[in-house]
C-alpha atoms as a PDB file:
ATOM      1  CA  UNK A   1     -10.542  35.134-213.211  1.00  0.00           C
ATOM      2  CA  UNK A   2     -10.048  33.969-209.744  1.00  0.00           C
ATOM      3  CA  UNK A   3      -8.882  37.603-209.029  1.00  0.00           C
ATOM      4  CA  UNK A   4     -11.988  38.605-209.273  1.00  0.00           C
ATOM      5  CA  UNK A   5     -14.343  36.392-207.280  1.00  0.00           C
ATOM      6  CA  UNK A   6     -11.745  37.647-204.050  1.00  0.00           C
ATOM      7  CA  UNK A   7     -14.555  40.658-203.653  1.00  0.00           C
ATOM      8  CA  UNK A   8     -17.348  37.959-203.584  1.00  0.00           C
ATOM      9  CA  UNK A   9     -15.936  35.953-201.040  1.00  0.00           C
ATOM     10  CA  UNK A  10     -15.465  38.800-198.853  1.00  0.00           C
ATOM     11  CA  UNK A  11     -18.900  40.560-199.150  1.00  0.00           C
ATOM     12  CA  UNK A  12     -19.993  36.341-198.430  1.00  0.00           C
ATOM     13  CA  UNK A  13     -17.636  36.311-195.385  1.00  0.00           C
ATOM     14  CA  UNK A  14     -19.301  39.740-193.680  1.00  0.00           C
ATOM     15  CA  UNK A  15     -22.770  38.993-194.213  1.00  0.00           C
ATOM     16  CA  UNK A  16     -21.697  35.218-192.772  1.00  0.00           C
ATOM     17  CA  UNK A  17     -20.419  37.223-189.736  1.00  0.00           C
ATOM     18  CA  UNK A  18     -23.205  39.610-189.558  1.00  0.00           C
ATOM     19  CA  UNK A  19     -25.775  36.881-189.432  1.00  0.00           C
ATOM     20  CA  UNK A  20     -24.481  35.702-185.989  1.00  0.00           C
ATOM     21  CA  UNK A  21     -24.863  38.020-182.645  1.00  0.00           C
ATOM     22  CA  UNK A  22     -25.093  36.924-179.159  1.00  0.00           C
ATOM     23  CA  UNK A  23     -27.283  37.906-176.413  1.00  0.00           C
ATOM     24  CA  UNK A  24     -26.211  38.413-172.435  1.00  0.00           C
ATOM     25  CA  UNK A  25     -27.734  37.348-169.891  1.00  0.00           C
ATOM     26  CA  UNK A  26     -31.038  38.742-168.354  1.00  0.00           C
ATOM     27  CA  UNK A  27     -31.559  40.274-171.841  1.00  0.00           C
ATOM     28  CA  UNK A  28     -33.839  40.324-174.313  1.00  0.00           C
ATOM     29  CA  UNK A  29     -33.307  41.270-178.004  1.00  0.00           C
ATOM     30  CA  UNK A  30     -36.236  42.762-180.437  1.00  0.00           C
ATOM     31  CA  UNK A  31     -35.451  41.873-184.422  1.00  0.00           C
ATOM     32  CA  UNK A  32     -37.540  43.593-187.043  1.00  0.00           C
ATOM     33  CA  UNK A  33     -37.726  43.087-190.556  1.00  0.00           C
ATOM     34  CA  UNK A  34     -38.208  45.558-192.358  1.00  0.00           C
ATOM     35  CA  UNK A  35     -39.100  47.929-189.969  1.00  0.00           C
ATOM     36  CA  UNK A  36     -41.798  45.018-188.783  1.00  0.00           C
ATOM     37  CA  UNK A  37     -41.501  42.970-185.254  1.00  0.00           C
ATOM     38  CA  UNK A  38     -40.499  39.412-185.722  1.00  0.00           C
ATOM     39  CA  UNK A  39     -39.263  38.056-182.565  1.00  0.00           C
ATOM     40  CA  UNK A  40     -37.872  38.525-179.170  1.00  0.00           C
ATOM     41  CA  UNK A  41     -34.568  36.355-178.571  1.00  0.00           C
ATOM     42  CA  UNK A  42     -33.018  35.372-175.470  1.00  0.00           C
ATOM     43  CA  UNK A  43     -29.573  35.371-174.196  1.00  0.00           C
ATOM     44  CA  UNK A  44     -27.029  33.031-175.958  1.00  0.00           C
ATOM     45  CA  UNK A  45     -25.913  32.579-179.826  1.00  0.00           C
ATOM     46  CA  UNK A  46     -28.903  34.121-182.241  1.00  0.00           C
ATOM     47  CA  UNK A  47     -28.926  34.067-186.268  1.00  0.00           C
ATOM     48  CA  UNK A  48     -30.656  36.619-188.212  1.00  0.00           C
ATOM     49  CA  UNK A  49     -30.788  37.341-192.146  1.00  0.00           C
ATOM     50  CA  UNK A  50     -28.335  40.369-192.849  1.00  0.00           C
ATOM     51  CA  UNK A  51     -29.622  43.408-194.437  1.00  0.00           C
ATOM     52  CA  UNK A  52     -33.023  41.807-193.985  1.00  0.00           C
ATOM     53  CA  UNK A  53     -33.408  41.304-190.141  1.00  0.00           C
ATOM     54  CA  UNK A  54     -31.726  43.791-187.451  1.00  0.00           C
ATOM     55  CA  UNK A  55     -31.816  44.673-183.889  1.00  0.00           C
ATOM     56  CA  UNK A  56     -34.197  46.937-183.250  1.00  0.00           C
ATOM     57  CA  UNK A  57     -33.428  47.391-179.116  1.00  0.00           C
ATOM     58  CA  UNK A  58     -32.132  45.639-176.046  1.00  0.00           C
ATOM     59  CA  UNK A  59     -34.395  45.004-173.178  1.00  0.00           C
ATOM     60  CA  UNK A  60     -32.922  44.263-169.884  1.00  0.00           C
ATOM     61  CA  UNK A  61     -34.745  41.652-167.831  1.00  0.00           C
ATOM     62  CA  UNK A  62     -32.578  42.586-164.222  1.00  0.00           C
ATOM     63  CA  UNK A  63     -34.493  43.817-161.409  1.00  0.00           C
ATOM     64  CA  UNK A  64     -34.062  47.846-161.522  1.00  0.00           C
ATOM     65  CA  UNK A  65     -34.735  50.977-158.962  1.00  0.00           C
ATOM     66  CA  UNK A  66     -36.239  54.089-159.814  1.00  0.00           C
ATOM     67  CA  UNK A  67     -36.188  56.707-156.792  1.00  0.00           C
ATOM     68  CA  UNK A  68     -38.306  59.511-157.000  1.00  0.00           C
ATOM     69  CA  UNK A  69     -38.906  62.578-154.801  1.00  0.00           C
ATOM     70  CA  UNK A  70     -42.056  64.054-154.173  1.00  0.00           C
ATOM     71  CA  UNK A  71     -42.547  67.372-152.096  1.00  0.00           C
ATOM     72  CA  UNK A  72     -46.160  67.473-150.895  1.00  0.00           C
ATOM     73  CA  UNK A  73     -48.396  68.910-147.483  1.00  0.00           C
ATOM     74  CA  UNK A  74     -49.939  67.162-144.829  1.00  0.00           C
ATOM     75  CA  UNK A  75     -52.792  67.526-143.496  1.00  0.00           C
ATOM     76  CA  UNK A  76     -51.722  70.041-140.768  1.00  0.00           C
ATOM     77  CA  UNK A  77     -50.184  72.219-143.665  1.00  0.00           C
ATOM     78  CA  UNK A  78     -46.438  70.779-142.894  1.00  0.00           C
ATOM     79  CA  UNK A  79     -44.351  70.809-146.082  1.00  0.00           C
ATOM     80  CA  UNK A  80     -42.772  67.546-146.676  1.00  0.00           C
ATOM     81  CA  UNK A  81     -39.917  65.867-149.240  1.00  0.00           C
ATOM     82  CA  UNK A  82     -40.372  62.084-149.574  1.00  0.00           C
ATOM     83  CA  UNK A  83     -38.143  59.702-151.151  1.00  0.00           C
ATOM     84  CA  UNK A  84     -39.622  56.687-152.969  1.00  0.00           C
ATOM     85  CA  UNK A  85     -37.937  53.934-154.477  1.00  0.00           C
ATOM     86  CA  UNK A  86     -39.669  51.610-156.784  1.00  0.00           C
ATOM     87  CA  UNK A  87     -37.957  48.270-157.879  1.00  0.00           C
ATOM     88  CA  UNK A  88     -39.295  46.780-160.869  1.00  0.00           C
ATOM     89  CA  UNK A  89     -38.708  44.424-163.531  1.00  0.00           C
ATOM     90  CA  UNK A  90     -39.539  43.260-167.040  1.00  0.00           C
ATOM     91  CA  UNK A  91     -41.673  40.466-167.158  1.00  0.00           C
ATOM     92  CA  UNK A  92     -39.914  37.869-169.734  1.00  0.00           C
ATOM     93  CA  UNK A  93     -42.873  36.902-171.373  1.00  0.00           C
ATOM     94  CA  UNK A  94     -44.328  40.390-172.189  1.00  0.00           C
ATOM     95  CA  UNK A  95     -40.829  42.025-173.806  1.00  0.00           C
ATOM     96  CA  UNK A  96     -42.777  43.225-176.302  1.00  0.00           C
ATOM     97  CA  UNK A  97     -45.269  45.090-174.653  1.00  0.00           C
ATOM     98  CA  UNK A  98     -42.368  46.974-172.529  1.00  0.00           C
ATOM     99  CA  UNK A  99     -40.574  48.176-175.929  1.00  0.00           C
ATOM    100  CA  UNK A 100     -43.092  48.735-178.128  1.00  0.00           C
ATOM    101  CA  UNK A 101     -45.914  50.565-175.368  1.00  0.00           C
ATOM    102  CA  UNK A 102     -44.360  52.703-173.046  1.00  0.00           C
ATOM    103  CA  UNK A 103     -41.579  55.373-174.880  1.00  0.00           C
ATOM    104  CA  UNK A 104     -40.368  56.199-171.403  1.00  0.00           C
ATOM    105  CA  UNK A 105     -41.266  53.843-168.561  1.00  0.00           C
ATOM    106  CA  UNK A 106     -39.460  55.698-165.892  1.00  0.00           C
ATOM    107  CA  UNK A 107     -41.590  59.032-166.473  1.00  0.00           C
ATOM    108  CA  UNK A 108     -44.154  56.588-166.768  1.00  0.00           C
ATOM    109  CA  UNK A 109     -43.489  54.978-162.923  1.00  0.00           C
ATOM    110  CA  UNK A 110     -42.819  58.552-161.549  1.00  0.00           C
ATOM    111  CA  UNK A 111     -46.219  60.459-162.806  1.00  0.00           C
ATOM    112  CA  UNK A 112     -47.955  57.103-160.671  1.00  0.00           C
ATOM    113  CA  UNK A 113     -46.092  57.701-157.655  1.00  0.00           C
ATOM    114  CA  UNK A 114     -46.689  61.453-157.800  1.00  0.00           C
ATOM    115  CA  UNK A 115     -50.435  60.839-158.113  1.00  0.00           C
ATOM    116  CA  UNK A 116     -50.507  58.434-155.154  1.00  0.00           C
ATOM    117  CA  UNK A 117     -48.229  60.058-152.575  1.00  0.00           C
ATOM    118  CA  UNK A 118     -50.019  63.525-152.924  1.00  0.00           C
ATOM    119  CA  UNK A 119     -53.525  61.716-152.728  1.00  0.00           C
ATOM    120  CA  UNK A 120     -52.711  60.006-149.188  1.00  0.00           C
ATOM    121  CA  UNK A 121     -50.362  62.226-147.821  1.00  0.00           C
ATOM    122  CA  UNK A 122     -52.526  65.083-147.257  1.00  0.00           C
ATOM    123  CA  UNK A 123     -55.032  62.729-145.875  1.00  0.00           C
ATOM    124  CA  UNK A 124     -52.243  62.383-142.429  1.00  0.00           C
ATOM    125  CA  UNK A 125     -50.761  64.500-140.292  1.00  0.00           C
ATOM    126  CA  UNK A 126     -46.859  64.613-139.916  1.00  0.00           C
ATOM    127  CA  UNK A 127     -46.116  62.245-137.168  1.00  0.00           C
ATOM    128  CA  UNK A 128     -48.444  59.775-138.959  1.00  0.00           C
ATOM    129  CA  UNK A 129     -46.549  60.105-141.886  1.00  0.00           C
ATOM    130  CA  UNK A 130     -43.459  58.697-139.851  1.00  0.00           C
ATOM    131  CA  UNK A 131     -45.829  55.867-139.038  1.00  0.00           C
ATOM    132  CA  UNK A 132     -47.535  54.798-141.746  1.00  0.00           C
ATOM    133  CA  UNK A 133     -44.941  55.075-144.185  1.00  0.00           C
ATOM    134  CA  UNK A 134     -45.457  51.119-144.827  1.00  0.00           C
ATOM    135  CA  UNK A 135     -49.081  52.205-146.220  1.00  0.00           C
ATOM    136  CA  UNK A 136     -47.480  54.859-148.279  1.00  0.00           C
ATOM    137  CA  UNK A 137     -45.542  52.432-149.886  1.00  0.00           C
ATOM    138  CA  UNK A 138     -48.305  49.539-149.948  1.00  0.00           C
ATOM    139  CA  UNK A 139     -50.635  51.700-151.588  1.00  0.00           C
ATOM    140  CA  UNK A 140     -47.543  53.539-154.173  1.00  0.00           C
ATOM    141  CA  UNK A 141     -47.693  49.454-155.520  1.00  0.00           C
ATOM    142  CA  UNK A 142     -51.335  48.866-155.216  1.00  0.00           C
ATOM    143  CA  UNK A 143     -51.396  51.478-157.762  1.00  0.00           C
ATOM    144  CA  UNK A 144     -48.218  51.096-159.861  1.00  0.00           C
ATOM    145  CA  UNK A 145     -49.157  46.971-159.907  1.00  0.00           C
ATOM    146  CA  UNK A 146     -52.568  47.276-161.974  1.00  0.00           C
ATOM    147  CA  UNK A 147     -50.985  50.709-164.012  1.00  0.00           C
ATOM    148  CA  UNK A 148     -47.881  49.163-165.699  1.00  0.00           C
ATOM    149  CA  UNK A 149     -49.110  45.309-165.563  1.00  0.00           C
ATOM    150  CA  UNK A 150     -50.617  45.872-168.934  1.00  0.00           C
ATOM    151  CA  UNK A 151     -46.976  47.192-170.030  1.00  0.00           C
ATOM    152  CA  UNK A 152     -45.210  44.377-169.173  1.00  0.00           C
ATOM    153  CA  UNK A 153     -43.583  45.880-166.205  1.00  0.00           C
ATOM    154  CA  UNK A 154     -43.877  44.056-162.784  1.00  0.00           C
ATOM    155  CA  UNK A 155     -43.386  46.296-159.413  1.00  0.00           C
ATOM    156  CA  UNK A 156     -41.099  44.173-156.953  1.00  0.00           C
ATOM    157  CA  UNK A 157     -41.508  46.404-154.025  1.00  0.00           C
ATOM    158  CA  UNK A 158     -41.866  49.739-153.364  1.00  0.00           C
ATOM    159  CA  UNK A 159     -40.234  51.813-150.161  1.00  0.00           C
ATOM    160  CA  UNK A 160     -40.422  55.203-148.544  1.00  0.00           C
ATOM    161  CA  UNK A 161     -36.823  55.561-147.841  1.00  0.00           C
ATOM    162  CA  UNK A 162     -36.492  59.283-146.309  1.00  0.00           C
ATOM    163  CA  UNK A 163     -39.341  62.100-144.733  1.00  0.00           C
ATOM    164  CA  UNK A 164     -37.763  64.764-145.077  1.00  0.00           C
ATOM    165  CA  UNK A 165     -39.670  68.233-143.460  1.00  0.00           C
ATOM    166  CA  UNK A 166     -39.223  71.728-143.687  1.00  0.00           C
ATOM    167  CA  UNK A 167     -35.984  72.941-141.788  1.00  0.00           C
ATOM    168  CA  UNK A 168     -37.839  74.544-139.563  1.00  0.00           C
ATOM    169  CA  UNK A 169     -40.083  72.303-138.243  1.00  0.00           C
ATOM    170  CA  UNK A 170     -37.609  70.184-138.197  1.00  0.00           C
ATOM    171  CA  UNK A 171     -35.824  72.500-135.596  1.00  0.00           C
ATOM    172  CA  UNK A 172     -39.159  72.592-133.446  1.00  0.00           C
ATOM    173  CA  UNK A 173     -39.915  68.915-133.280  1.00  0.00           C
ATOM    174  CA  UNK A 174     -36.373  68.746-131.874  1.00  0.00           C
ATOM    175  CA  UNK A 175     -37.006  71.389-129.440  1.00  0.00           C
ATOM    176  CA  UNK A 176     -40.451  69.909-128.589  1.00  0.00           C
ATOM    177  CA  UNK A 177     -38.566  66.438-128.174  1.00  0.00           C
ATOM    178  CA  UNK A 178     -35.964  68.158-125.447  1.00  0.00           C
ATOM    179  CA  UNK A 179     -38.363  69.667-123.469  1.00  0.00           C
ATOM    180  CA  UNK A 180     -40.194  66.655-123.420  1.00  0.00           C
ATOM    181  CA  UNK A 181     -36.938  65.034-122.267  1.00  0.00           C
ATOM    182  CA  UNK A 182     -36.080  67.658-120.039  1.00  0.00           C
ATOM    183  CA  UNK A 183     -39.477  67.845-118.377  1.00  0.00           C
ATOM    184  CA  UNK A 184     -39.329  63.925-117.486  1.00  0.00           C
ATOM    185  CA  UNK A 185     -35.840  64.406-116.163  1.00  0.00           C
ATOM    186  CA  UNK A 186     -36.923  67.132-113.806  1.00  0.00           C
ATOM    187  CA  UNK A 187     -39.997  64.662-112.805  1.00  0.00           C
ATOM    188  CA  UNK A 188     -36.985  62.001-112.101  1.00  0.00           C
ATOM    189  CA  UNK A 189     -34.849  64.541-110.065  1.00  0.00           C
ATOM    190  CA  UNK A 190     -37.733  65.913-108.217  1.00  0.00           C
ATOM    191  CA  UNK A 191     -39.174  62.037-107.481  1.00  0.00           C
ATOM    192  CA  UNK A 192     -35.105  61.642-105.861  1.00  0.00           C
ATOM    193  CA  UNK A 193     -35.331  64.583-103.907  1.00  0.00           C
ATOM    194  CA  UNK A 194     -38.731  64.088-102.463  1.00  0.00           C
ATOM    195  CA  UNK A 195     -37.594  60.145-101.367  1.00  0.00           C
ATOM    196  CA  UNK A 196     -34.121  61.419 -99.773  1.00  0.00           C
ATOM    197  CA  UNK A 197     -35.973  64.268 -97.797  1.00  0.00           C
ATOM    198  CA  UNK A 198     -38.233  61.748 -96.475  1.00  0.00           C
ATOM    199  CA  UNK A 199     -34.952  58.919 -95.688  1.00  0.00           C
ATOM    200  CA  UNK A 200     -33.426  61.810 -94.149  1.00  0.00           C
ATOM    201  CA  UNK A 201     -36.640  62.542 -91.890  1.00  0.00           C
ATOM    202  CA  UNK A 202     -36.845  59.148 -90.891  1.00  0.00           C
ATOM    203  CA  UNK A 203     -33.472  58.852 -90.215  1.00  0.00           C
ATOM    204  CA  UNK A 204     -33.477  62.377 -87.891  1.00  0.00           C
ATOM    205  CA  UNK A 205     -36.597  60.999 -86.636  1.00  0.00           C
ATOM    206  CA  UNK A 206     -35.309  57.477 -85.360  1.00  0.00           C
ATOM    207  CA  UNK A 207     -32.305  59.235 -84.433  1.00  0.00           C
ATOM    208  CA  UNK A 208     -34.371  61.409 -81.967  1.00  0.00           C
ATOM    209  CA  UNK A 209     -35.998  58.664 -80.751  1.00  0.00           C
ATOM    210  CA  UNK A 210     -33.204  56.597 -79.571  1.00  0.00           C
ATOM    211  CA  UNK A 211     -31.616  59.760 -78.690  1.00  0.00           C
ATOM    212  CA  UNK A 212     -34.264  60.211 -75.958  1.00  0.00           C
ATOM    213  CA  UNK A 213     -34.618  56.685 -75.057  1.00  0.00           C
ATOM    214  CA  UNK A 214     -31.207  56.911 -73.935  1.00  0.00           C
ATOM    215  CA  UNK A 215     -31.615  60.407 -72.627  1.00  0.00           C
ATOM    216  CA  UNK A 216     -34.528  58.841 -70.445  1.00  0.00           C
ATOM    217  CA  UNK A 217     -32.323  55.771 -69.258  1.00  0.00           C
ATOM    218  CA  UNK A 218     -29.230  57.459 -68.478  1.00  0.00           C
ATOM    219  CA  UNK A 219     -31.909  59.453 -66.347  1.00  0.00           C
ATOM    220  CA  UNK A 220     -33.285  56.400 -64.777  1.00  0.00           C
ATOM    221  CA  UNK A 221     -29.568  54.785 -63.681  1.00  0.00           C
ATOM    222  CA  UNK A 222     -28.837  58.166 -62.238  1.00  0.00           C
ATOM    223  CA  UNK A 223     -31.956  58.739 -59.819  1.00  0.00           C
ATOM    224  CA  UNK A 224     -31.421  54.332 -59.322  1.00  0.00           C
ATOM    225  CA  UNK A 225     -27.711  55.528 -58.067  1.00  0.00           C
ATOM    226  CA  UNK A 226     -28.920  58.274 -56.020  1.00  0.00           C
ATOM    227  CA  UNK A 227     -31.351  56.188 -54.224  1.00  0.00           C
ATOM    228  CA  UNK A 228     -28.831  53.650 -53.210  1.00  0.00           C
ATOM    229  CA  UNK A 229     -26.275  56.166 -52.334  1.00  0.00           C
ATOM    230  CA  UNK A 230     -28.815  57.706 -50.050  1.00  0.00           C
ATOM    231  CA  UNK A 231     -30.264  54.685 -48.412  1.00  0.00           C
ATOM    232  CA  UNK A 232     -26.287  53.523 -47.943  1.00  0.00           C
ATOM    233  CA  UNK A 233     -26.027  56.766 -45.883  1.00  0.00           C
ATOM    234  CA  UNK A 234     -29.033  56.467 -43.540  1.00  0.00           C
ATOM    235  CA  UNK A 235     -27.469  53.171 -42.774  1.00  0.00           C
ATOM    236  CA  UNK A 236     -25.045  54.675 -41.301  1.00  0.00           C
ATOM    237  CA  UNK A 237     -26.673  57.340 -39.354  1.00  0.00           C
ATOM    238  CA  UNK A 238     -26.969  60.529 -41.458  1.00  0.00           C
ATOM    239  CA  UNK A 239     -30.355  61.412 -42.495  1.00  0.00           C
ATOM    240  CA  UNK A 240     -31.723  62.179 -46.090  1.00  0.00           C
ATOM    241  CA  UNK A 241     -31.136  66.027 -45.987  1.00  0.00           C
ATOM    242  CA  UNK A 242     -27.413  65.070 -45.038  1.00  0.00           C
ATOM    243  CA  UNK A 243     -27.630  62.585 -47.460  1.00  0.00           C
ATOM    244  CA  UNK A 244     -28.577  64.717 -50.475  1.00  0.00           C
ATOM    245  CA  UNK A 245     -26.223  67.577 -49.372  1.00  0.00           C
ATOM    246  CA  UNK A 246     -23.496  65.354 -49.260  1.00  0.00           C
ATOM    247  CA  UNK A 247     -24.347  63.840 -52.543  1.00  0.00           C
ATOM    248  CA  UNK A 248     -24.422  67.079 -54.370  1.00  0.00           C
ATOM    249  CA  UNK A 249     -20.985  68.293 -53.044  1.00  0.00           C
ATOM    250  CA  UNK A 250     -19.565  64.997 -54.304  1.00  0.00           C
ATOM    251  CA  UNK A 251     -21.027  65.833 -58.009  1.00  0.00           C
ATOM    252  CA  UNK A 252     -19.793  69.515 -57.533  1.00  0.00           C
ATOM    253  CA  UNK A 253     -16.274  67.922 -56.918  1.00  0.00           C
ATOM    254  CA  UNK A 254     -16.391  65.473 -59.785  1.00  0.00           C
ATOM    255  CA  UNK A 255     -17.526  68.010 -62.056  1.00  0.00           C
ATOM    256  CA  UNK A 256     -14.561  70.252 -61.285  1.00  0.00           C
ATOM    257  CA  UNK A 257     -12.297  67.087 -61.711  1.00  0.00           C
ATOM    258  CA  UNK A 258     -13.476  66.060 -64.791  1.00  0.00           C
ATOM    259  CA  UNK A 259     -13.135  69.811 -66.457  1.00  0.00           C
ATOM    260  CA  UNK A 260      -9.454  70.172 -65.051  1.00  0.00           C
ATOM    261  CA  UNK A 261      -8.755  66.406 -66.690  1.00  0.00           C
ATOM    262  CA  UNK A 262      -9.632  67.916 -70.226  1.00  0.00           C
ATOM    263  CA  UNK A 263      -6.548  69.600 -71.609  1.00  0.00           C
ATOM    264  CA  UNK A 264      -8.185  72.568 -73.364  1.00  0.00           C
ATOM    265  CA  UNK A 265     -10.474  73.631 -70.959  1.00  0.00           C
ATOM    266  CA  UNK A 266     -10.119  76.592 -68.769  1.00  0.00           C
ATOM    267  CA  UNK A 267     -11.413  76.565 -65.610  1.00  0.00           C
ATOM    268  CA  UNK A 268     -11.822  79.419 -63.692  1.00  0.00           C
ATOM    269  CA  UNK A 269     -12.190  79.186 -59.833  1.00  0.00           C
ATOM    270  CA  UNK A 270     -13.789  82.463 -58.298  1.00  0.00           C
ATOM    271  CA  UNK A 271     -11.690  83.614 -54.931  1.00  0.00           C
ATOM    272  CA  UNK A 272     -13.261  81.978 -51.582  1.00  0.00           C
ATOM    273  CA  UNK A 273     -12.553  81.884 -48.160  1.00  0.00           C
ATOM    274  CA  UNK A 274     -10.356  78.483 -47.159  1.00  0.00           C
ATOM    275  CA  UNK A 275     -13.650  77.639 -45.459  1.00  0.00           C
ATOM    276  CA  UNK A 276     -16.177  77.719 -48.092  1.00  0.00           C
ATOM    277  CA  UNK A 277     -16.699  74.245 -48.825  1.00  0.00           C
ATOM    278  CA  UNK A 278     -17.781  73.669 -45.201  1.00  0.00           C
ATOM    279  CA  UNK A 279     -19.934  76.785 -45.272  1.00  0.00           C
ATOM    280  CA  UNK A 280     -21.242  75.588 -48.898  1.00  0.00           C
ATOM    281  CA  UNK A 281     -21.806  71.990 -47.033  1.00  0.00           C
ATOM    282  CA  UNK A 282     -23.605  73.918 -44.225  1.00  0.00           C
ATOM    283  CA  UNK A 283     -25.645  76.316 -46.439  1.00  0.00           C
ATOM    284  CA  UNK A 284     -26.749  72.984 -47.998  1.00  0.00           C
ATOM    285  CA  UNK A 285     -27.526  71.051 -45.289  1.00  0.00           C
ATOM    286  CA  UNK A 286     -29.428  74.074 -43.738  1.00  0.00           C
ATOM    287  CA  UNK A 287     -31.239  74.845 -46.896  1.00  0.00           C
ATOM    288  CA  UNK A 288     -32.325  70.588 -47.061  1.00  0.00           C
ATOM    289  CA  UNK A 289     -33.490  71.205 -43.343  1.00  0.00           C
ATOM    290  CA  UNK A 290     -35.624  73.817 -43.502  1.00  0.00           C
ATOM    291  CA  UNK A 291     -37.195  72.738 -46.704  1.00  0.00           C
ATOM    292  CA  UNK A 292     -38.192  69.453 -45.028  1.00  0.00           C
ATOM    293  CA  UNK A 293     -39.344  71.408 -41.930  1.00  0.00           C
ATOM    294  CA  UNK A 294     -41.546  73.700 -44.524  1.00  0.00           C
ATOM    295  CA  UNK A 295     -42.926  70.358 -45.687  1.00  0.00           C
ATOM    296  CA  UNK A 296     -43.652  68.807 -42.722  1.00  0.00           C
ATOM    297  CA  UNK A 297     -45.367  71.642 -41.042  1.00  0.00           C
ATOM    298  CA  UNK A 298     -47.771  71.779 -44.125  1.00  0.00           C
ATOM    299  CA  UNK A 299     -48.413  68.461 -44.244  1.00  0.00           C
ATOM    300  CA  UNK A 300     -49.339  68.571 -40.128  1.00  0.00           C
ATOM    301  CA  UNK A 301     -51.665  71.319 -41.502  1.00  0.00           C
ATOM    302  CA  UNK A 302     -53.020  69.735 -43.819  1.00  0.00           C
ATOM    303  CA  UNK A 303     -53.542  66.417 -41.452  1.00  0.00           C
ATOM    304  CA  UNK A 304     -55.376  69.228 -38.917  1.00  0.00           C
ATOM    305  CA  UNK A 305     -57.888  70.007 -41.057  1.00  0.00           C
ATOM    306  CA  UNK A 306     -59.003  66.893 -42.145  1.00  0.00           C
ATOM    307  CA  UNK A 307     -59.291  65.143 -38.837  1.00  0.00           C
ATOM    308  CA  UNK A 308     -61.487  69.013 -37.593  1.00  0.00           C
ATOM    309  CA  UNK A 309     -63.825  68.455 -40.674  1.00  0.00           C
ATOM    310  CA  UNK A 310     -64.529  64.937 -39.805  1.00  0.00           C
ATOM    311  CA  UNK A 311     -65.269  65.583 -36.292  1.00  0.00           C
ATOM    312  CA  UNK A 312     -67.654  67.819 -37.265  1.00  0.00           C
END
């Protein structure tokens, strides 16, 4: 007899163990009887009648991404791939109406984002796309936020995470970038070439200057020199024409001393008779003379006509 309660016990023990199930955590478990919602349990140890109650779905409560990419224009008629991600999450207290209202929340999230990226997009051009991303994403959740509220679904954040435009305009906003580049770098090069041809003027300038300056004072020393050499010779009896002569012989000579001192000079000495400094002294002192005599007979001229014109 006992024999034959053994099947009983069994059929007792599984629908004992079928009664008990657990639940992980951040989940949420929907149990229906008969085909009919009875209650939403939370993680831990749950008890529910076999072959009466059963689990009808999981819901997870975890924060989770959906990235969707849209391809849309701008409004300069630039062709454009944006990435959106959209983080969202299950609000605990409305598990029901994310099972039981939306069949597919994800198509759901995506046909929202669609709507609202081509509605502002074409409203920018390109390079404010790049900018205002943050409002492309601000109003993605404005929109998303009061859409899937009333399915239980709460939008965390929502992020343009790539801009991705037509390969070739691509290729010419990096070409418009390098000349842009290049055209400050020749600005820069042409600034540095201006400001060391003007140094360099300067510098040649100044150079110039002091150049003369000591042009002009080497000058000076040399006529004070000749002045004292000739007023050292009157003191002893020769006069100025003698004087100068004398004085111009002594260069010639230290001229011709100083080339035959350099070791790769030539100097070439035209034939002469053994007298021809005396006669070049001579020719000198003659040629002094009769200039002063020239000078002196003007200037008695000159004297002559004054003192007639005053008589008169």
């Amino acid at each position: 007899m006992s024999y034959l309660l053994y099947p009983l016990y069994v059929v007792l023990a599984l629908l004992l163990f079928a009664s008990f199930f657990t639940v992980k955590q951040q989940t949420a478990v929907i149990i229906e009887r008969f085909g009919r919602f009875l209650s939403v349990r939370n993680s831990g140890l749950q008890m529910k009648i076999p072959l009466v109650d059963r689990i009808s779905g999981r819901v997870s409560l975890k924060i989770q991404q959906l990235d969707v990419i849209i391809e849309t224009k701008t409004l300069d008629d630039v062709f454009v791939k944006l990435k959106v991600s959209v983080q969202f999450v299950v609000i605990r207290d409305k598990v029901y109406e994310a099972f039981y209202k939306l069949e597919y929340p994800h198509d759901q999230i995506t046909s929202y984002v669609f709507d609202v990226v081509r509605a502002e997009v074409p409203k920018m051009k390109l390079d404010d796309v790049f900018v205002k991303k943050d409002d492309i994403a601000i109003a993605v959740k404005g929109e998303l936020q009061d859409a899937m509220l009333d399915y239980g679904y709460d939008i965390i954040k929502t992020l343009v995470t790539d801009i991705d435009p037509d390969a070739q305009v691509k290729a010419a906003m990096n070409r418009i970038n390098a000349s842009e580049r290049e055209k400050i770098a020749a600005q820069f090069e042409g600034d540095a070439a201006r400001i060391l041809i003007v140094e360099k003027a300067k510098a040649e300038a100044e150079s110039k200057r002091l150049q003369g300056r000591g042009i002009a004072d080497q000058r000076r020393e040399i006529a004070k020199g000749l002045e004292e050499s000739v007023d050292v010779l009157n003191n002893v009896g020769i006069n100025s024409q003698e004087a100068s002569a004398l004085i111009v012989v002594t260069q010639h000579y230290d001229t011709l001393q100083s080339l035959g001192e350099e070791t790769d000079s030539n100097l070439i000495l035209l034939p002469n008779s053994p007298h021809a400094a005396s006669d070049m002294l001579n020719n000198m002192v003659a040629s002094f003379t009769a200039s002063n005599q020239i000078g002196e007979a003007m200037k008695a001229k000159k004297n002559k006509g004054s003192n007639d014109k005053n008589k008169e």
